[in-house]
N, C-alpha and C. Protein backbone atom coordinates (compact mmCIF):
# COMPACT_ATOMS: atom_id res chain seq x y z
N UNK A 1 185.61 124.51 101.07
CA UNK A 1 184.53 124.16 101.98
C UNK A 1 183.20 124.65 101.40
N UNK A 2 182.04 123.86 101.59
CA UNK A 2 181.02 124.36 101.40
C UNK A 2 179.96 123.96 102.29
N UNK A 3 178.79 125.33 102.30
CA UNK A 3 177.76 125.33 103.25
C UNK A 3 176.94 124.42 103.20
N UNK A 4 176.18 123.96 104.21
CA UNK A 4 175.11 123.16 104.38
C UNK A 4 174.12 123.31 105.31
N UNK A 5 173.33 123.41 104.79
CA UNK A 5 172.03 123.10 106.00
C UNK A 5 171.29 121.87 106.39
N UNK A 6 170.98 121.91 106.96
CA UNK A 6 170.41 120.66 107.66
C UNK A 6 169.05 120.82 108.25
N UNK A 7 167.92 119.92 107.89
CA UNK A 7 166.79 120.04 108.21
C UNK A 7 166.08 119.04 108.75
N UNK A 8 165.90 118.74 109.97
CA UNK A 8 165.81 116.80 109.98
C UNK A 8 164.36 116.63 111.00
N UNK A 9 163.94 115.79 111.44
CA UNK A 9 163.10 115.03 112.45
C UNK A 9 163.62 114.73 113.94
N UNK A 10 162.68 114.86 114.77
CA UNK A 10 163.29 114.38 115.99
C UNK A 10 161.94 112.98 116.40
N UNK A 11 162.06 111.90 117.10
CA UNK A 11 161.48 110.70 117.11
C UNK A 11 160.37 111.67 118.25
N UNK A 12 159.13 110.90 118.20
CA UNK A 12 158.34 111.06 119.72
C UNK A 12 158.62 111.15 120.63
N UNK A 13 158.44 111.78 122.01
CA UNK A 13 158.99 112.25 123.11
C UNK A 13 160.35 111.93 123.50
N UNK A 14 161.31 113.26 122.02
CA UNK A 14 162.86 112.98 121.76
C UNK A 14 163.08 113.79 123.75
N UNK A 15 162.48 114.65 124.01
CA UNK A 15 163.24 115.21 125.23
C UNK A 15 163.53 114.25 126.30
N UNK A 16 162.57 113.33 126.13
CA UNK A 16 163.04 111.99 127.27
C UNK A 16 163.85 111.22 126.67
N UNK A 17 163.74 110.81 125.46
CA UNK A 17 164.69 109.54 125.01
C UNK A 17 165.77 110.08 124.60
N UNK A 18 166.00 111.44 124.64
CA UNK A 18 167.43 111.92 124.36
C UNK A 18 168.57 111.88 125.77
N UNK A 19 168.12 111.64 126.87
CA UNK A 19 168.21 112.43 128.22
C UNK A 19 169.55 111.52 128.72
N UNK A 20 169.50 109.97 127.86
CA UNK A 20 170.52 109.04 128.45
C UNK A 20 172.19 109.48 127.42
N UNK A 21 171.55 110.21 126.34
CA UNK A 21 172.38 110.08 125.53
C UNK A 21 172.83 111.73 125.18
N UNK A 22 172.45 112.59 125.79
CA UNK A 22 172.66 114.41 125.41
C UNK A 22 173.84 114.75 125.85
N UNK A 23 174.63 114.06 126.81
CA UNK A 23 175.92 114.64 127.13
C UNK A 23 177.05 114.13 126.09
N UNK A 24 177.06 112.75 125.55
CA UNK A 24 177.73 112.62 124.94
C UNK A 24 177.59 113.62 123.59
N UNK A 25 176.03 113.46 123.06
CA UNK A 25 175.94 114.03 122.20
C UNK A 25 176.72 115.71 122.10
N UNK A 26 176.50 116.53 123.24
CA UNK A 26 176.78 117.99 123.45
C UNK A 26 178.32 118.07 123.32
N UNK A 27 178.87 117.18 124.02
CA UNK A 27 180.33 116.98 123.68
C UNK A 27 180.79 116.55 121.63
N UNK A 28 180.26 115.98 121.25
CA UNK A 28 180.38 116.12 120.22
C UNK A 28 180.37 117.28 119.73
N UNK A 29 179.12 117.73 119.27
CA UNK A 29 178.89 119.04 118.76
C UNK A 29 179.61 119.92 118.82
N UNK A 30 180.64 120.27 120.32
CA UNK A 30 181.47 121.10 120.48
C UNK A 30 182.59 120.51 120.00
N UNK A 31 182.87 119.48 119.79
CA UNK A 31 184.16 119.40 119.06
C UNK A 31 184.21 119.65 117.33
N UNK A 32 182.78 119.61 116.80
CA UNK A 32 182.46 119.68 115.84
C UNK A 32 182.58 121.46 115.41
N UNK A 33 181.97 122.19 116.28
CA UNK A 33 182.14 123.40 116.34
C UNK A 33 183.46 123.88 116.37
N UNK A 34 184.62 123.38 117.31
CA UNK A 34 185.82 123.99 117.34
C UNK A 34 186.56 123.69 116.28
N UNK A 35 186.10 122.39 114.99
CA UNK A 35 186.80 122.35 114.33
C UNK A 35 186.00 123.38 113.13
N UNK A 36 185.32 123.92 113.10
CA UNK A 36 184.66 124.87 112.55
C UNK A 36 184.03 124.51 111.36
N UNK A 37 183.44 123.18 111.89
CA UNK A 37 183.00 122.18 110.95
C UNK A 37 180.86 122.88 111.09
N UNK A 38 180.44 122.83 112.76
CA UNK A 38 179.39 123.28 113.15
C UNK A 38 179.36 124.78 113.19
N UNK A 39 178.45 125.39 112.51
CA UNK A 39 178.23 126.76 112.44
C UNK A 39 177.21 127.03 113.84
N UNK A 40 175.86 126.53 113.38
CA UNK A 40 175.03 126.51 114.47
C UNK A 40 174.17 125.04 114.63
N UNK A 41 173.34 124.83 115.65
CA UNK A 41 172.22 123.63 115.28
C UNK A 41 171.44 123.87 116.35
N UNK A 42 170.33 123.39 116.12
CA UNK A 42 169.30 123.19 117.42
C UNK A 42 167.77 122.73 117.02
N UNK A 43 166.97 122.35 118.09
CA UNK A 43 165.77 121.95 117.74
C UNK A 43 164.75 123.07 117.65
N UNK A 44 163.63 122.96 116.64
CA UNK A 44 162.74 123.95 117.01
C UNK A 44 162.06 123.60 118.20
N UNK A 45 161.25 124.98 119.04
CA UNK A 45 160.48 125.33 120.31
C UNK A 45 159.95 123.90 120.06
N UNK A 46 159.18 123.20 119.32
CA UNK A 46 158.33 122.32 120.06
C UNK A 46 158.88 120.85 119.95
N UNK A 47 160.67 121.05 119.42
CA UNK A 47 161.32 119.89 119.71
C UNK A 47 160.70 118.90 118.50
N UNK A 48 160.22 118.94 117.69
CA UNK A 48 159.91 118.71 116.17
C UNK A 48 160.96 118.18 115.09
N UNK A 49 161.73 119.14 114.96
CA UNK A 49 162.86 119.26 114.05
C UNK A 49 164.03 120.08 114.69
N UNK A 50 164.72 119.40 113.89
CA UNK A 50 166.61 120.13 114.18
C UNK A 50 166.89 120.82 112.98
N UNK A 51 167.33 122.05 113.01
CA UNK A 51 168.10 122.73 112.05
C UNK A 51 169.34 123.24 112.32
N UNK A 52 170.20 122.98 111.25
CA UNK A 52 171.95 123.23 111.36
C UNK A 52 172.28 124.13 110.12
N UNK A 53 173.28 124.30 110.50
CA UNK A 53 174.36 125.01 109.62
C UNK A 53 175.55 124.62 110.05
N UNK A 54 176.16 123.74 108.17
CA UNK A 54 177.90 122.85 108.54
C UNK A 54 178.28 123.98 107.64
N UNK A 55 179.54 123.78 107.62
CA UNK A 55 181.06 123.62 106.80
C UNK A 55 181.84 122.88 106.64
N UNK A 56 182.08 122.27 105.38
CA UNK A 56 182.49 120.81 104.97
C UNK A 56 183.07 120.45 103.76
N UNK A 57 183.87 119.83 103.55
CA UNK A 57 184.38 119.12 102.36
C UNK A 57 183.42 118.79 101.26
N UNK A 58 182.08 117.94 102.00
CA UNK A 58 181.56 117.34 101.13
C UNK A 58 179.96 116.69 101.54
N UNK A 59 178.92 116.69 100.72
CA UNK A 59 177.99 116.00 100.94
C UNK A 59 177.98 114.90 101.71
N UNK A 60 178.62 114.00 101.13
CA UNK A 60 179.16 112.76 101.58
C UNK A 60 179.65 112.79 102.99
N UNK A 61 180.43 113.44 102.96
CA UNK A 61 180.95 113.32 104.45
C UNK A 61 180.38 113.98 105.62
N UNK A 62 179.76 114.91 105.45
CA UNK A 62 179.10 115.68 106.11
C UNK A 62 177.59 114.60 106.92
N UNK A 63 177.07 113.51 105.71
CA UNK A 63 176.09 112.58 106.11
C UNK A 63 176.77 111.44 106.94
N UNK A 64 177.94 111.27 106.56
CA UNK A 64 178.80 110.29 107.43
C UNK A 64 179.13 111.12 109.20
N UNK A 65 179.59 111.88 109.06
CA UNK A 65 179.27 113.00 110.19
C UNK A 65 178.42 113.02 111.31
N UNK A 66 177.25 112.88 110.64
CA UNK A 66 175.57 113.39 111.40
C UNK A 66 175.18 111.96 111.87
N UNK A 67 175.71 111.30 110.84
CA UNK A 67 175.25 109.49 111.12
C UNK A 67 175.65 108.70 111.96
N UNK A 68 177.35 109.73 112.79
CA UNK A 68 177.95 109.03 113.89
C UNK A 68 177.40 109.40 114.82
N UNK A 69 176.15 110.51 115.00
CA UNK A 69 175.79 111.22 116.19
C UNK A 69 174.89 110.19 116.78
N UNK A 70 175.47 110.03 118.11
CA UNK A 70 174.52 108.96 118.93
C UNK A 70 173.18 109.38 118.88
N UNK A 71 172.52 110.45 118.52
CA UNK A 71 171.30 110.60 118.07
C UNK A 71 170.72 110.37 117.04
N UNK A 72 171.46 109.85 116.39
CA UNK A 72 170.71 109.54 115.15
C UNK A 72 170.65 108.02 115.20
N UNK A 73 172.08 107.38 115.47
CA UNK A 73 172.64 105.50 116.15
C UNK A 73 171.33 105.23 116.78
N UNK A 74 170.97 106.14 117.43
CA UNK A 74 169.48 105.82 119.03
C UNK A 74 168.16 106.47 118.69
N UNK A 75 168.18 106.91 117.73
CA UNK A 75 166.69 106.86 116.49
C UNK A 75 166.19 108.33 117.45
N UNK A 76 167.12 108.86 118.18
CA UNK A 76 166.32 110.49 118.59
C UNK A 76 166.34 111.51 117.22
N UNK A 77 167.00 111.45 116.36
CA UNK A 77 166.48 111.96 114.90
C UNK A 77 166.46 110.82 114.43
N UNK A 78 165.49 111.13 113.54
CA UNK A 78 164.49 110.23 112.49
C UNK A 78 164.83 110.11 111.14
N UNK A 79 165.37 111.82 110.06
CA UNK A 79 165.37 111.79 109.09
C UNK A 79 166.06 112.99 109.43
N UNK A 80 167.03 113.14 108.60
CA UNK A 80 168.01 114.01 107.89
C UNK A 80 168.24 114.54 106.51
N UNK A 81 167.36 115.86 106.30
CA UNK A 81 167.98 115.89 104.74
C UNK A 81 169.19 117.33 104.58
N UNK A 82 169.70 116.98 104.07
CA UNK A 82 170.86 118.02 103.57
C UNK A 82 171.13 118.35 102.63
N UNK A 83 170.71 120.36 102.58
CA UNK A 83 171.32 120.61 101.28
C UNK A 83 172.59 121.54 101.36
N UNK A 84 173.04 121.50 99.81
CA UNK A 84 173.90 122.86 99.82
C UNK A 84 173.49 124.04 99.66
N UNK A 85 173.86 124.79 100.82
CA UNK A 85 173.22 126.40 100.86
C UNK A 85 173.88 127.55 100.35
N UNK A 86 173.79 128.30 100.06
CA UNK A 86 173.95 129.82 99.84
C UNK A 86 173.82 130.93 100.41
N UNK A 87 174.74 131.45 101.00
CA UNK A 87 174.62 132.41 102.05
C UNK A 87 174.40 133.07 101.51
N UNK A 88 172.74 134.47 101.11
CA UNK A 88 173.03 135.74 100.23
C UNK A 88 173.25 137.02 101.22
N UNK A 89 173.29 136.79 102.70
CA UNK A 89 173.49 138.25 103.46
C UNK A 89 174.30 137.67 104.41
């Protein structure tokens, strides 16, 4: 497995246009988490950007992953980039 971070965009007033689609989304995430695939994620304070931390097989799949999230399908994130990280502490 290897680490990843995630650094992405959220669309213009994502807190409303997320609002039809956050439960499904939250349910994801936690299944994503229990498979100990999601470390952490969330948006910054002004709802701007999302930052994560995966564990994963692979680049590849990890973008296949993020790309099924009805938030991304419904343009509430914008842009996703992902690298491989290095935990030094």
């Amino acid at each position: 497995m290897t680490s990843f971070v995630l650094w992405g965009t959220y669309c213009e007033n994502a807190l409303q246009k997320r609002t039809p689609f956050r439960e499904e989304h939250l349910r994801r995430l936690s299944l994503l988490k229990d498979k100990g695939i999601l470390i952490t994620l969330g948006p910054t304070k002004n709802s701007s950007h999302v930052f994560g931390i995966f564990e994963c097989e692979s680049l590849d799949l990890l973008r296949e992953i993020l790309e099924e999230d009805i938030y991304w399908k419904e343009g509430i994130w914008t842009n996703l980039k992902i690298y491989p990280w290095v935990q030094a502490f």
